[in-house]
C-alpha atoms as a PDB file:
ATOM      1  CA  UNK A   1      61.743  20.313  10.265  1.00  0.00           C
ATOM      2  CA  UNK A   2      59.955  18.997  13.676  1.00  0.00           C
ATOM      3  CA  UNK A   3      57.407  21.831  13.338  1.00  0.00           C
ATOM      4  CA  UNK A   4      56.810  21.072   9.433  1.00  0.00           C
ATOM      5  CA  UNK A   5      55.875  17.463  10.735  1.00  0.00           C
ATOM      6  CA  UNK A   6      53.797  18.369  13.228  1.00  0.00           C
ATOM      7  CA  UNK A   7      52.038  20.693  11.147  1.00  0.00           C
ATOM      8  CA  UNK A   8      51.074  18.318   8.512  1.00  0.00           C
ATOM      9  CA  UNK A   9      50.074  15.700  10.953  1.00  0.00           C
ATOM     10  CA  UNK A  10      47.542  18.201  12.689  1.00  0.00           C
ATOM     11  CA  UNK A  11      46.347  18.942   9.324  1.00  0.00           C
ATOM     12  CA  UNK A  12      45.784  15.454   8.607  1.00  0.00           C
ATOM     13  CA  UNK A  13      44.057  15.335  11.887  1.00  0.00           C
ATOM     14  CA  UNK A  14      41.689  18.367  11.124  1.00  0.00           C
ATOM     15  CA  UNK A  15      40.913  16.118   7.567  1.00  0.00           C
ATOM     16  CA  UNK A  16      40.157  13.055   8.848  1.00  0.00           C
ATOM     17  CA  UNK A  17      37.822  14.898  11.424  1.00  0.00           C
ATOM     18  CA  UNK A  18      36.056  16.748   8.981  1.00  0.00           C
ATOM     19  CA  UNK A  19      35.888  13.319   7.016  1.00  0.00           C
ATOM     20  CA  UNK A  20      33.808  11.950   9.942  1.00  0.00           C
ATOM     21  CA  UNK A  21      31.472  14.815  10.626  1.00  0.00           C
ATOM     22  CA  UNK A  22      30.179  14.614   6.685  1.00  0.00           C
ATOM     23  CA  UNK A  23      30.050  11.290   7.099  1.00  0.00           C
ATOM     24  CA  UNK A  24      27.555  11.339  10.475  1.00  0.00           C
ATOM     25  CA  UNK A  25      25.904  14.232   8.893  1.00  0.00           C
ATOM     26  CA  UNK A  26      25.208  12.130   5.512  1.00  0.00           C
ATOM     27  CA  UNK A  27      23.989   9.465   7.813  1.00  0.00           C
ATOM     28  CA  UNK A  28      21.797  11.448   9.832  1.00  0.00           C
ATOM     29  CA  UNK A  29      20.462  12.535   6.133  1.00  0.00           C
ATOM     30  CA  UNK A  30      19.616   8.940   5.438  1.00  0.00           C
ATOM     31  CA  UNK A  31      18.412   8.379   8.668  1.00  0.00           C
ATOM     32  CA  UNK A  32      15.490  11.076   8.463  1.00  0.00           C
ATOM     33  CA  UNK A  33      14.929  10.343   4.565  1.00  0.00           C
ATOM     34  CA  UNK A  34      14.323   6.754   5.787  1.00  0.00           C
ATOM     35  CA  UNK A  35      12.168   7.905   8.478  1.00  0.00           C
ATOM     36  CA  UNK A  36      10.052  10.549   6.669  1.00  0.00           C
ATOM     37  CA  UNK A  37       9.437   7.441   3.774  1.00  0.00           C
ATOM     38  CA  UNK A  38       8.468   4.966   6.102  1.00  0.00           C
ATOM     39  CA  UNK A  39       6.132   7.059   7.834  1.00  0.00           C
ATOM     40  CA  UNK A  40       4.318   8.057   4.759  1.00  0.00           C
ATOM     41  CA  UNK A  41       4.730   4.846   3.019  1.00  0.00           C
ATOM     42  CA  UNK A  42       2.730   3.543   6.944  1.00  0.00           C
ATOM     43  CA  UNK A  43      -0.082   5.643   6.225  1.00  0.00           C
ATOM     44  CA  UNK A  44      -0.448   4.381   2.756  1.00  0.00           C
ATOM     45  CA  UNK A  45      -0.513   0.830   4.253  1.00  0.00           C
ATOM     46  CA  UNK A  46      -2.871   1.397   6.313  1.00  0.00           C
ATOM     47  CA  UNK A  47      -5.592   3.543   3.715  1.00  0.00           C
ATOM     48  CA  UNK A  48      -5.015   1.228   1.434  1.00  0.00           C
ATOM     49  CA  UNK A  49      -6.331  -1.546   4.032  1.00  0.00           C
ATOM     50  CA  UNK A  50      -9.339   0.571   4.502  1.00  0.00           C
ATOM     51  CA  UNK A  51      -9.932   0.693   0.802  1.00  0.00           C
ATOM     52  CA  UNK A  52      -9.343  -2.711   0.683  1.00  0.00           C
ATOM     53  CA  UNK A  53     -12.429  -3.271   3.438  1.00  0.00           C
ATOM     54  CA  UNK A  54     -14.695  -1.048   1.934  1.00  0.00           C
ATOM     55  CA  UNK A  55     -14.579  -2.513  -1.522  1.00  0.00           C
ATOM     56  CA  UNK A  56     -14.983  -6.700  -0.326  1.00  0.00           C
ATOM     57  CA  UNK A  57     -17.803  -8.089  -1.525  1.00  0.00           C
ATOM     58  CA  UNK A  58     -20.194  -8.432   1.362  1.00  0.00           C
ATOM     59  CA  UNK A  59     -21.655 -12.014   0.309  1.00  0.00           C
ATOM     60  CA  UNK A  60     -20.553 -14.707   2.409  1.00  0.00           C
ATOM     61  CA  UNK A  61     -18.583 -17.823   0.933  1.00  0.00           C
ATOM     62  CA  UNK A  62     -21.620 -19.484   1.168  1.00  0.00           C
ATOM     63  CA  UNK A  63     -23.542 -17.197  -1.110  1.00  0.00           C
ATOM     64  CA  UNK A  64     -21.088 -17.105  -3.547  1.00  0.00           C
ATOM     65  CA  UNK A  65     -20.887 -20.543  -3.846  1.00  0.00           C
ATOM     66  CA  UNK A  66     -24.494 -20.665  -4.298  1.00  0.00           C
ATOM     67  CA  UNK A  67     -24.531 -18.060  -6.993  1.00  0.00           C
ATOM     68  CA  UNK A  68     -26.037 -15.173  -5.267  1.00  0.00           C
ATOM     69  CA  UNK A  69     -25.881 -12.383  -7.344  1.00  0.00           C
ATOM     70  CA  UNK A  70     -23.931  -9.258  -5.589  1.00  0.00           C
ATOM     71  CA  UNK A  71     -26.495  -6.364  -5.053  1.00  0.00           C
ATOM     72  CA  UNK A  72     -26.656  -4.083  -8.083  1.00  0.00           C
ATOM     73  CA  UNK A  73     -24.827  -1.012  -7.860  1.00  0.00           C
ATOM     74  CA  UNK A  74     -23.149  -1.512  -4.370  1.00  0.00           C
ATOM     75  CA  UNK A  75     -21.919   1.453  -2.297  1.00  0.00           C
ATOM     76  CA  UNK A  76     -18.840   0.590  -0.060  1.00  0.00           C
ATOM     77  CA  UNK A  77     -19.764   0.899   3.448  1.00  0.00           C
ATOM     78  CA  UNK A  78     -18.206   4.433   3.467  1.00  0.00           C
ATOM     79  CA  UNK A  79     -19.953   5.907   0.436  1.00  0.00           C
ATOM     80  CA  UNK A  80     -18.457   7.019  -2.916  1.00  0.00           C
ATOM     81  CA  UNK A  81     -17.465  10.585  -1.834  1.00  0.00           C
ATOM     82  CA  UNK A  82     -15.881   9.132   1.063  1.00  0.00           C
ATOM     83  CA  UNK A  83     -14.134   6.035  -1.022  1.00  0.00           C
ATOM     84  CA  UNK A  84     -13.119   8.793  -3.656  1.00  0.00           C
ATOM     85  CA  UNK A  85     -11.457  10.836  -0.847  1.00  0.00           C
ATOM     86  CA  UNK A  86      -9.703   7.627   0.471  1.00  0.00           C
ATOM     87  CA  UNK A  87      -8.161   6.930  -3.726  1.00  0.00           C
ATOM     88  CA  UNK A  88      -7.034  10.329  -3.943  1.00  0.00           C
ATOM     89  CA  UNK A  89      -4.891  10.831  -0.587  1.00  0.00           C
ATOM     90  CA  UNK A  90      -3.849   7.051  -1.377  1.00  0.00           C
ATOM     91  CA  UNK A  91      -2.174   8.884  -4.304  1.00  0.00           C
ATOM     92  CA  UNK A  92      -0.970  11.498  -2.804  1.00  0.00           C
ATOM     93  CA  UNK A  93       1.453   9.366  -0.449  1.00  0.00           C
ATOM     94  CA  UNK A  94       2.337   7.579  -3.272  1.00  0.00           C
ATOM     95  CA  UNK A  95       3.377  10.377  -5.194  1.00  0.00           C
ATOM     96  CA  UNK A  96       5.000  12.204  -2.659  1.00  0.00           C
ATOM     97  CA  UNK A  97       7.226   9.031  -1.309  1.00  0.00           C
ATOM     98  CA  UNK A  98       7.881   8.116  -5.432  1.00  0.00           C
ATOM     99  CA  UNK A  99       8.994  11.748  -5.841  1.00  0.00           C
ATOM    100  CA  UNK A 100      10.769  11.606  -2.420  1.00  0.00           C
ATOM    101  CA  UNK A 101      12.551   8.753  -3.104  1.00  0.00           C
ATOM    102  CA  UNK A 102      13.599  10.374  -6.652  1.00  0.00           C
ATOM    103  CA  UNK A 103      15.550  13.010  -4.741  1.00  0.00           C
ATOM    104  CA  UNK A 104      12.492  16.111  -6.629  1.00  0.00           C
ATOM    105  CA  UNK A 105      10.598  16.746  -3.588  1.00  0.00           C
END
């Protein structure tokens, strides 16, 4: 009967230990997951600052105010191809941390 006991309690033993390692292993998970979507939602950050520079409108306050027209046809400080470039990879982080974060990667 002492065996039988003893049995079942190392059984119960071996379940709760397996209960911990999928635990830390579904944490770990969550961990990197976390990780990899702050990382790529960083470099999205930051483009998108960069866009954001590129595309301010280079009159001063003072101009503005005064009613200066903008110059016709204006190409950000980059150019278009580069700007374009900038917009697309912009969307690519997006996608990839929206599809990421929807579990289809």
């Amino acid at each position: 009967m002492q065996e039988a006991s003893e049995a079942k309690a190392r059984a119960e033993i071996g379940r709760d230990e397996h209960i911990k390692r999928e635990i830390e292993r579904t944490n770990a998970k969550l961990r990197h997951f976390r990780g990899v979507a702050a990382s790529v939602l960083n470099d999205a950050s930051i483009l998108w600052e960069e866009i954001w520079e590129v595309c301010q409108d280079p009159r001063t306050c003072e101009e503005i105010l005064e009613g200066v027209e903008a110059p016709a046809g204006q190409i950000p400080a980059c150019g278009w191809p580069e700007l374009r470039k900038k917009l697309d990879l912009l969307r690519h982080y997006i996608d990839y941390t929206k599809r990421l974060c929807e579990g289809s990667f």
